[in-house]
C-alpha atoms as a PDB file:
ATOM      1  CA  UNK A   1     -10.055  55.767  18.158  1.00  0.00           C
ATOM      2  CA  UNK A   2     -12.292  56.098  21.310  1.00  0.00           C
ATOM      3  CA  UNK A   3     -15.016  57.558  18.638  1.00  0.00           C
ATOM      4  CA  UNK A   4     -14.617  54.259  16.505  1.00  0.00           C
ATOM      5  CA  UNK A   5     -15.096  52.023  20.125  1.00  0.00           C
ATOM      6  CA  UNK A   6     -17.909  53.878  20.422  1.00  0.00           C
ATOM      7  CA  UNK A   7     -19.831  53.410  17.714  1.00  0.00           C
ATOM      8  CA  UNK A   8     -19.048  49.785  17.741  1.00  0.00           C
ATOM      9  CA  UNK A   9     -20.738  49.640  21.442  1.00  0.00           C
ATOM     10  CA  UNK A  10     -23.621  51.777  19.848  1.00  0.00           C
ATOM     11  CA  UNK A  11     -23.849  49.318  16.902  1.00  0.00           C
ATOM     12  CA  UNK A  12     -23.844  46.301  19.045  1.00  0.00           C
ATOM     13  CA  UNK A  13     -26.163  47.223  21.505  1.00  0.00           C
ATOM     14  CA  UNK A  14     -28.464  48.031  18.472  1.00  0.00           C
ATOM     15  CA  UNK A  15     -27.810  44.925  17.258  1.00  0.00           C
ATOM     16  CA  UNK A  16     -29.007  42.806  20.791  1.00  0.00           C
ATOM     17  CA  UNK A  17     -32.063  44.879  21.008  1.00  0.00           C
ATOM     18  CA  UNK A  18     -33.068  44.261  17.821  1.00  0.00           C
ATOM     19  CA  UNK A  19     -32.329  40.402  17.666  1.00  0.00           C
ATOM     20  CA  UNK A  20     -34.140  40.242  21.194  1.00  0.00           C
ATOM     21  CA  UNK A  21     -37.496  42.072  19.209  1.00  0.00           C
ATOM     22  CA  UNK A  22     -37.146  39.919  16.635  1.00  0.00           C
ATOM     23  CA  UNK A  23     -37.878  36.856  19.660  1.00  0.00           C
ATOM     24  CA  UNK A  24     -40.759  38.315  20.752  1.00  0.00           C
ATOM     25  CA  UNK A  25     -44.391  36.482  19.763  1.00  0.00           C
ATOM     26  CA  UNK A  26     -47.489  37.012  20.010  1.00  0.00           C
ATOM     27  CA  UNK A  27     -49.067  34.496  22.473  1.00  0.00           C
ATOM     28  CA  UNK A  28     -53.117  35.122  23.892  1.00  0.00           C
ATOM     29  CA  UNK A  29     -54.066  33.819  27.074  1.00  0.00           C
ATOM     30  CA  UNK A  30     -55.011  35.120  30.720  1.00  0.00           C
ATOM     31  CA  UNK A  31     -53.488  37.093  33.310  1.00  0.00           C
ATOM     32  CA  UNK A  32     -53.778  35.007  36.612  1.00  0.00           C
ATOM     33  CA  UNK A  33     -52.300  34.450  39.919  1.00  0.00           C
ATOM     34  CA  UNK A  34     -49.466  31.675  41.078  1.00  0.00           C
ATOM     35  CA  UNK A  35     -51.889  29.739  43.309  1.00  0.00           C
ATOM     36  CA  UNK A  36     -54.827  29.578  41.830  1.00  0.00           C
ATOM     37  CA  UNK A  37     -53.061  29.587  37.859  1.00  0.00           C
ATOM     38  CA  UNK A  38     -55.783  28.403  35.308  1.00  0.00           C
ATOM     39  CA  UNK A  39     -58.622  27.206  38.059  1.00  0.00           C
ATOM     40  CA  UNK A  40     -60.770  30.602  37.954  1.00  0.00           C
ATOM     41  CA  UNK A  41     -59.662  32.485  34.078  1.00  0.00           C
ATOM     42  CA  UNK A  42     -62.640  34.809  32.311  1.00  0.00           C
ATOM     43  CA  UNK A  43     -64.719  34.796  35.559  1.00  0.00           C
ATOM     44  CA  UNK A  44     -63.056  35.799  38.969  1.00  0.00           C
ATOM     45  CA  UNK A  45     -60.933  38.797  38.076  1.00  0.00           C
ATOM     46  CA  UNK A  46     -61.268  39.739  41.827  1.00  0.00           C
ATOM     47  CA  UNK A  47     -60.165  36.637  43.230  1.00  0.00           C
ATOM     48  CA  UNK A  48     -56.882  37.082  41.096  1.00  0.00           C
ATOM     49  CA  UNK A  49     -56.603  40.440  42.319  1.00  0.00           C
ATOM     50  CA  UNK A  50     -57.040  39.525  46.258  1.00  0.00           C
ATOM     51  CA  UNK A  51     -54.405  36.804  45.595  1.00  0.00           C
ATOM     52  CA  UNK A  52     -51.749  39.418  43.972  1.00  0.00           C
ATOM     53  CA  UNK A  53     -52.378  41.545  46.370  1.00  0.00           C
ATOM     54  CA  UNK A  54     -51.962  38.859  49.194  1.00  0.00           C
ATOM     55  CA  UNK A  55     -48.282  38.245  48.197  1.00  0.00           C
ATOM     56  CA  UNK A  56     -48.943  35.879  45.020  1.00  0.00           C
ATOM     57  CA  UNK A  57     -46.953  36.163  41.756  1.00  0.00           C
ATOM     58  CA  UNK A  58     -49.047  36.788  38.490  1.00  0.00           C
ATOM     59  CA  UNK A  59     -48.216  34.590  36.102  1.00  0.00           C
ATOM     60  CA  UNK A  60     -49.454  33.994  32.073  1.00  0.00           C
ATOM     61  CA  UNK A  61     -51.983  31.055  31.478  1.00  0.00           C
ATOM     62  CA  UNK A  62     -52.089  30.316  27.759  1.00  0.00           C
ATOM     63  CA  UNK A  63     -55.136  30.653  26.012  1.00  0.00           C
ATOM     64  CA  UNK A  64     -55.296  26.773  25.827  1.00  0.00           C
ATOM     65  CA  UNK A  65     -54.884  26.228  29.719  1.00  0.00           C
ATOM     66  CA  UNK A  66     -52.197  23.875  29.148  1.00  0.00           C
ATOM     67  CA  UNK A  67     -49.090  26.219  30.396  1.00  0.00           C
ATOM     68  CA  UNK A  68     -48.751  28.608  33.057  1.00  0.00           C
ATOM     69  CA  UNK A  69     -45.643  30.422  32.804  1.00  0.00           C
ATOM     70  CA  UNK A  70     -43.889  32.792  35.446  1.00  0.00           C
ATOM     71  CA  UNK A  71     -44.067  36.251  34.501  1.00  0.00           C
ATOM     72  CA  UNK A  72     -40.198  38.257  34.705  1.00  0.00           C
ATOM     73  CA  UNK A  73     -41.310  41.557  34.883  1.00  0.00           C
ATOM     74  CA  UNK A  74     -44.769  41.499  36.695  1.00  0.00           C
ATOM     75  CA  UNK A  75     -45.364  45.286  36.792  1.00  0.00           C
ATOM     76  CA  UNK A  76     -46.080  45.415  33.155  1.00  0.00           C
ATOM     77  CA  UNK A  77     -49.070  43.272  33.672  1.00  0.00           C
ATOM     78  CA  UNK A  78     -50.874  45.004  36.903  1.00  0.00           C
ATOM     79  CA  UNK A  79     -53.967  46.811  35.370  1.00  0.00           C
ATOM     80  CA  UNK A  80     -55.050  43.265  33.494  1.00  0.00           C
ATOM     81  CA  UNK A  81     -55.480  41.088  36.600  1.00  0.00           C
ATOM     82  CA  UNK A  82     -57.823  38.519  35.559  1.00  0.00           C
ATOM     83  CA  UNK A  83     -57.851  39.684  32.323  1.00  0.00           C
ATOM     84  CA  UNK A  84     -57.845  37.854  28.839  1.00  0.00           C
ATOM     85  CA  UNK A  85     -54.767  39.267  26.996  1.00  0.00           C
ATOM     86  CA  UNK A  86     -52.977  39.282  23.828  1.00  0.00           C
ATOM     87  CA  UNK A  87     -49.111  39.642  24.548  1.00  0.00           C
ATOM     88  CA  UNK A  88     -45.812  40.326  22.371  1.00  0.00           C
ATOM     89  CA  UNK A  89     -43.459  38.132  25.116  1.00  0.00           C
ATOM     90  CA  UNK A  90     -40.189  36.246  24.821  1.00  0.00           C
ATOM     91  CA  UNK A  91     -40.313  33.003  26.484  1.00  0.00           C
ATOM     92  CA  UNK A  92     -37.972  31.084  28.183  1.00  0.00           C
ATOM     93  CA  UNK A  93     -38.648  27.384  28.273  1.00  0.00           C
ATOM     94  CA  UNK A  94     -36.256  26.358  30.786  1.00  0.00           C
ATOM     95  CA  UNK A  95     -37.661  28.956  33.501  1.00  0.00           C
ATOM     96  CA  UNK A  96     -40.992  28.547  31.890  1.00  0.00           C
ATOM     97  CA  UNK A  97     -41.506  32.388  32.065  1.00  0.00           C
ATOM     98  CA  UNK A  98     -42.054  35.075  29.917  1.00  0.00           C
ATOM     99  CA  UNK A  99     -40.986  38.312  29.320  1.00  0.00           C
ATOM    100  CA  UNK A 100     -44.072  40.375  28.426  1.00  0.00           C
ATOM    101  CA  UNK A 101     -42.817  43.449  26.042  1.00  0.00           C
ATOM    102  CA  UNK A 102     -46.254  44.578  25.165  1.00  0.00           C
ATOM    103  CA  UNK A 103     -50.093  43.745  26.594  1.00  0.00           C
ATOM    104  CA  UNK A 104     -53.610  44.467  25.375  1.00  0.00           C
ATOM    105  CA  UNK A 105     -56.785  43.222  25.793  1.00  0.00           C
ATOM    106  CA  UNK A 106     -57.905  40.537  24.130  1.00  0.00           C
ATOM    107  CA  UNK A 107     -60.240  41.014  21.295  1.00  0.00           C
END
């Protein structure tokens, strides 16, 4: 019995990671900082930087400049500061934030 509940949990817990991948798209845009947002994107990498590192949030700017979105787990953004970005993120519109599961450069 307990070996049966067990691979049920397993199953499931496959299951939610898998429907959560499945949510994730691929959005380009800029890495910036929550006061300055899309004011300074391509050009002042440093400014963003001096920001972060001054207590501001990083947030995502789309690649439009019409959305800035809170970023949930910062950390997986902090060596593209500045930086224009392709990301695999799940987005939640009612936060506006995004959960970044994967980052590159921009090509």
């Amino acid at each position: 019995m307990k070996r049966i509940l067990a691979l049920l949990v397993a199953a499931f817990a496959l299951t939610a990671i898998a429907a959560s991948a499945a949510d994730s798209t691929k959005i380009n845009g800029y890495i910036s900082d929550s006061m300055c947002g899309a004011k300074h994107l391509g050009n002042n990498a440093d400014c963003v930087k001096k920001c972060i590192e001054k207590g501001m949030a990083p947030v995502f700017v789309d690649e439009a400049q019409k959305a800035v979105w809170a970023i949930d787990n910062p950390d997986a953004v902090k060596d593209f500061y500045g930086a224009h970005v392709t990301v695999h993120a799940t987005s939640d519109a009612a936060k506006k934030s995004v959960h970044i599961d994967s980052i590159v450069a921009a090509k």
